[in-house]
Protein backbone atom coordinates (compact mmCIF):
# COMPACT_ATOMS: atom_id res chain seq x y z
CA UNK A 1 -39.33 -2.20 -57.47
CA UNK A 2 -38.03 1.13 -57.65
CA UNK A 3 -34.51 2.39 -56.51
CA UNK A 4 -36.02 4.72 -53.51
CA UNK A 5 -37.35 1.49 -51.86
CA UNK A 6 -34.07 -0.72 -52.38
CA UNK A 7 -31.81 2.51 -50.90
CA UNK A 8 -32.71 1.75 -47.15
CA UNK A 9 -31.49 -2.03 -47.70
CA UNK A 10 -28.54 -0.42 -49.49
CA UNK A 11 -27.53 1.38 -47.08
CA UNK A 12 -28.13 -1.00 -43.93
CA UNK A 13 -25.82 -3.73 -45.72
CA UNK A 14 -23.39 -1.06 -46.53
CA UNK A 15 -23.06 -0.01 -42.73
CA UNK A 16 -22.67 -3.85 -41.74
CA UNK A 17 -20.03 -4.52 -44.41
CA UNK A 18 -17.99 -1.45 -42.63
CA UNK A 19 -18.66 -2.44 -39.18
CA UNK A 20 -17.43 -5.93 -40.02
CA UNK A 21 -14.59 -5.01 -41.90
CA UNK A 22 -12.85 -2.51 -39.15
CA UNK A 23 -13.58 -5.10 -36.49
CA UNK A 24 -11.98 -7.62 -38.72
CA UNK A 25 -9.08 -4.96 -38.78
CA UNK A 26 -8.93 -4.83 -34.86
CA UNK A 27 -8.92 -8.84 -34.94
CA UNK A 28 -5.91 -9.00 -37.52
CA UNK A 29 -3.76 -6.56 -35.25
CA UNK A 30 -4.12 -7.97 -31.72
CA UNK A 31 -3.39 -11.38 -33.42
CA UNK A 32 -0.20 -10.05 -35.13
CA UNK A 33 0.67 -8.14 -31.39
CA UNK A 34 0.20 -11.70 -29.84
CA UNK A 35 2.42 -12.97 -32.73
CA UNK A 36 5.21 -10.42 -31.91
CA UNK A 37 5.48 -11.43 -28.56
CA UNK A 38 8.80 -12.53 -27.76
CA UNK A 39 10.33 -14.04 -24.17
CA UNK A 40 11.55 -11.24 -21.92
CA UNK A 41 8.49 -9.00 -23.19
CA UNK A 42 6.45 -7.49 -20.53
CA UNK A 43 2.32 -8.64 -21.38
CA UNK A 44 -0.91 -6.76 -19.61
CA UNK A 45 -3.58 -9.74 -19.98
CA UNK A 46 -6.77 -8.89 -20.57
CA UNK A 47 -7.63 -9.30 -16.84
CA UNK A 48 -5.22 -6.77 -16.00
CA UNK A 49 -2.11 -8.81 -14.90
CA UNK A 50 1.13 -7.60 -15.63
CA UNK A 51 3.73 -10.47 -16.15
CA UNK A 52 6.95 -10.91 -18.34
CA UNK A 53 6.75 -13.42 -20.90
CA UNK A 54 9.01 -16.39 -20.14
CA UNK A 55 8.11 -19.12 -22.92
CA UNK A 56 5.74 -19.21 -26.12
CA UNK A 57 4.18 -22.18 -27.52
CA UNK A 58 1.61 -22.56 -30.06
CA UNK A 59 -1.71 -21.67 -28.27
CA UNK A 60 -0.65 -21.21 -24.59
CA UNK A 61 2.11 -18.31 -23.24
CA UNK A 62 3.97 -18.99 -20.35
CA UNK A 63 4.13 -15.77 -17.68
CA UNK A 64 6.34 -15.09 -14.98
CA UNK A 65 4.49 -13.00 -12.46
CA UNK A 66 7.02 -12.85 -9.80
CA UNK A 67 9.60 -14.97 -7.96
CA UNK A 68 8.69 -18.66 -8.56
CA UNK A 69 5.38 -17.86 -10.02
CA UNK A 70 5.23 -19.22 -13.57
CA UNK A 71 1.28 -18.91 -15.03
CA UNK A 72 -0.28 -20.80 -18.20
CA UNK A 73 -1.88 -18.41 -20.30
CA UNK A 74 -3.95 -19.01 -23.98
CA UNK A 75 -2.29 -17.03 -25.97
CA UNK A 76 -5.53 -15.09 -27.04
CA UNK A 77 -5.87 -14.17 -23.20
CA UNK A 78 -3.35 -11.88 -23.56
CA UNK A 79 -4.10 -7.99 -24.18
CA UNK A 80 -1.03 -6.07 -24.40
CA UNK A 81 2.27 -6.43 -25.28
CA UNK A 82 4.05 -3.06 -23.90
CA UNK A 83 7.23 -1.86 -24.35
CA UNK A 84 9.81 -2.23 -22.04
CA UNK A 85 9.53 1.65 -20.72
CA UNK A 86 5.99 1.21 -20.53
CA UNK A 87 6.56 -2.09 -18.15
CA UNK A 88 9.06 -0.60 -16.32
CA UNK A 89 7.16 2.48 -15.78
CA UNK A 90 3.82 0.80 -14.56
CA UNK A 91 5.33 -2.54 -12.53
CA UNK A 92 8.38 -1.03 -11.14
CA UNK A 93 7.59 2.45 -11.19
CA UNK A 94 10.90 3.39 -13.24
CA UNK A 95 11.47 6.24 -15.12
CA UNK A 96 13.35 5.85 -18.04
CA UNK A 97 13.30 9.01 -19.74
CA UNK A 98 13.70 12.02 -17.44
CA UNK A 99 13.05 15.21 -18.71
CA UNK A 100 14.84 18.23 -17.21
CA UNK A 101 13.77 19.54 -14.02
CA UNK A 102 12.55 22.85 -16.04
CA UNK A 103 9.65 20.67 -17.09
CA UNK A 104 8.45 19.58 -13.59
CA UNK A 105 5.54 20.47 -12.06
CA UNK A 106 6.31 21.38 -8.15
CA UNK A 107 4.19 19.35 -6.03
CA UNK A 108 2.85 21.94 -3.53
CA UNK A 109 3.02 26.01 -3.84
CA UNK A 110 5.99 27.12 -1.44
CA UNK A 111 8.27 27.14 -4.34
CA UNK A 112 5.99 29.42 -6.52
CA UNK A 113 6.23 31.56 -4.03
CA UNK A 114 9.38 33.67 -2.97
CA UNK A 115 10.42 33.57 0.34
CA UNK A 116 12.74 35.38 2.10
CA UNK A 117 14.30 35.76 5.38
CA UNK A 118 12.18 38.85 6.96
CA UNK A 119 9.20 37.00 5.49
CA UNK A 120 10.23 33.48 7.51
CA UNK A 121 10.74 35.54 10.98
CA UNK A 122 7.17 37.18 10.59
CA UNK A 123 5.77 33.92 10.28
CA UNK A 124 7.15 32.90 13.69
CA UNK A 125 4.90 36.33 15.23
CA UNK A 126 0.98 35.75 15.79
CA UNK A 127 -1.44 37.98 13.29
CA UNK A 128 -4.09 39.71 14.56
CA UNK A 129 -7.05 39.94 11.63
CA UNK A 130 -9.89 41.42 13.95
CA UNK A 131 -10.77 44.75 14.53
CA UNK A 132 -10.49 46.14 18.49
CA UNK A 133 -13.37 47.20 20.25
CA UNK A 134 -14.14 49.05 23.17
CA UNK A 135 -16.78 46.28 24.39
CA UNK A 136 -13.59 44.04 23.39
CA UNK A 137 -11.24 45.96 25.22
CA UNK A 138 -13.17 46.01 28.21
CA UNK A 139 -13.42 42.11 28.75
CA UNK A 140 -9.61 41.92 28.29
CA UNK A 141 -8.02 42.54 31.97
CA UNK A 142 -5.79 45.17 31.93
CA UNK A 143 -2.90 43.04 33.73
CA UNK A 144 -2.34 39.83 31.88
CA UNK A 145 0.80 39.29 33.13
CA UNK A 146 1.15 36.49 35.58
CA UNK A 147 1.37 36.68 39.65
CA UNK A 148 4.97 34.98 39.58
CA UNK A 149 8.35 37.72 39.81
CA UNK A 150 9.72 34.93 37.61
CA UNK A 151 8.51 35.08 34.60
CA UNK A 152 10.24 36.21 31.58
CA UNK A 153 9.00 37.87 28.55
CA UNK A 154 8.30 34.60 26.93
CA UNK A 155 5.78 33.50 28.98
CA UNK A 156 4.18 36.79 28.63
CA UNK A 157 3.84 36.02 24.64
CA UNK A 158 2.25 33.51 25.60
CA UNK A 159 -0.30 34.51 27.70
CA UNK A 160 -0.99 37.57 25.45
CA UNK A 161 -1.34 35.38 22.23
CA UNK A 162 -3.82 32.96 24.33
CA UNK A 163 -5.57 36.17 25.32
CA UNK A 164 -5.79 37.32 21.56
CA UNK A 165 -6.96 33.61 20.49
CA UNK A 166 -10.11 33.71 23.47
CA UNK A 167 -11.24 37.32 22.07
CA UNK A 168 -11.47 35.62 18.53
CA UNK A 169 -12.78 32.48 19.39
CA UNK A 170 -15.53 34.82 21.36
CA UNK A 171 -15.98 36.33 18.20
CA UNK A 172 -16.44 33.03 15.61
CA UNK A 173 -18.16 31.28 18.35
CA UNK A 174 -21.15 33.90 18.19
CA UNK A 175 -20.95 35.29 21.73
CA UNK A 176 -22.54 37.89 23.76
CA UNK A 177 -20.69 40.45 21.80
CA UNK A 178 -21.33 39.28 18.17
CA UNK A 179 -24.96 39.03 19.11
């Protein structure tokens, strides 16, 4: 047999003894995490329960999952042993190491944005984004101020702003006029 028809086998047991050897690897480190575990230690198993560890044993590990639940584990069902910022952090939702508030991320955009106290009162005043035509104009009544001698300029405002709101709702809504 020649070497070029021996290279394919060569190569295919080659790849196995790798693929063997790093899973081997993987094997040998999750049995020396389970090894390390210690009571007190906070434990992920591998179906996703987070419990602290209360007693070890041989083949089993003892988990306290909350107040007067104690659970029977195998040891080899468990999948991580975290550290206790990383427990804290995900069960209790503690923060252990702040960083300064330089380093946080604001949560909405007001406070990228500067605001001032001329900017906050023109807020309060209704903005007008449509143009004014004469077909426009004409619908409008020329009076929209109400029959009562009472009113004050408030209610005016008002009726002015709902007045402004009807032309552009004429407008979006694809009336008469837009047609």
């Amino acid at each position: 047999m020649s070497l070029l028809t021996l290279l394919p086998f060569i190569v295919l047991i080659g790849a196995m003894f790798l693929m063997t050897r790093s899973a081997k690897k993987k094997q040998q480190q999750a049995i020396d995490m389970r090894n390390q575990m210690q009571p007190g230690s906070g434990v992920r198993t591998i179906g996703g329960m987070y419990a602290t560890v209360k007693e070890v044993s041989e083949d089993t590990v003892l988990l306290d999952a909350g107040p007067g639940v104690d659970l029977l584990f195998a040891k080899n069902s468990i999948g991580a042993v975290l550290t206790d910022e990383e427990y804290n952090h995900i069960v209790h939702g503690i923060e252990h190491d702040l960083k300064s508030d330089a380093d946080v991320v604001p949560d909405d955009a007001s406070s990228l944005t500067d605001t001032d106290d001329s900017a906050v009162a023109s807020d309060d005043a209704p903005v007008d984004f449509g143009k004014k035509d004469t077909a426009d104009a004409a619908d409008v009544p020329a009076d929209t101020e109400p029959a009562d001698a009472g009113t004050d300029a408030a209610d005016k405002a008002k009726t002015d702003d709902k007045a402004k709101t009807d032309e552009q709702a004429k407008k979006s809504d694809g009336g008469s006029e837009a047609k």
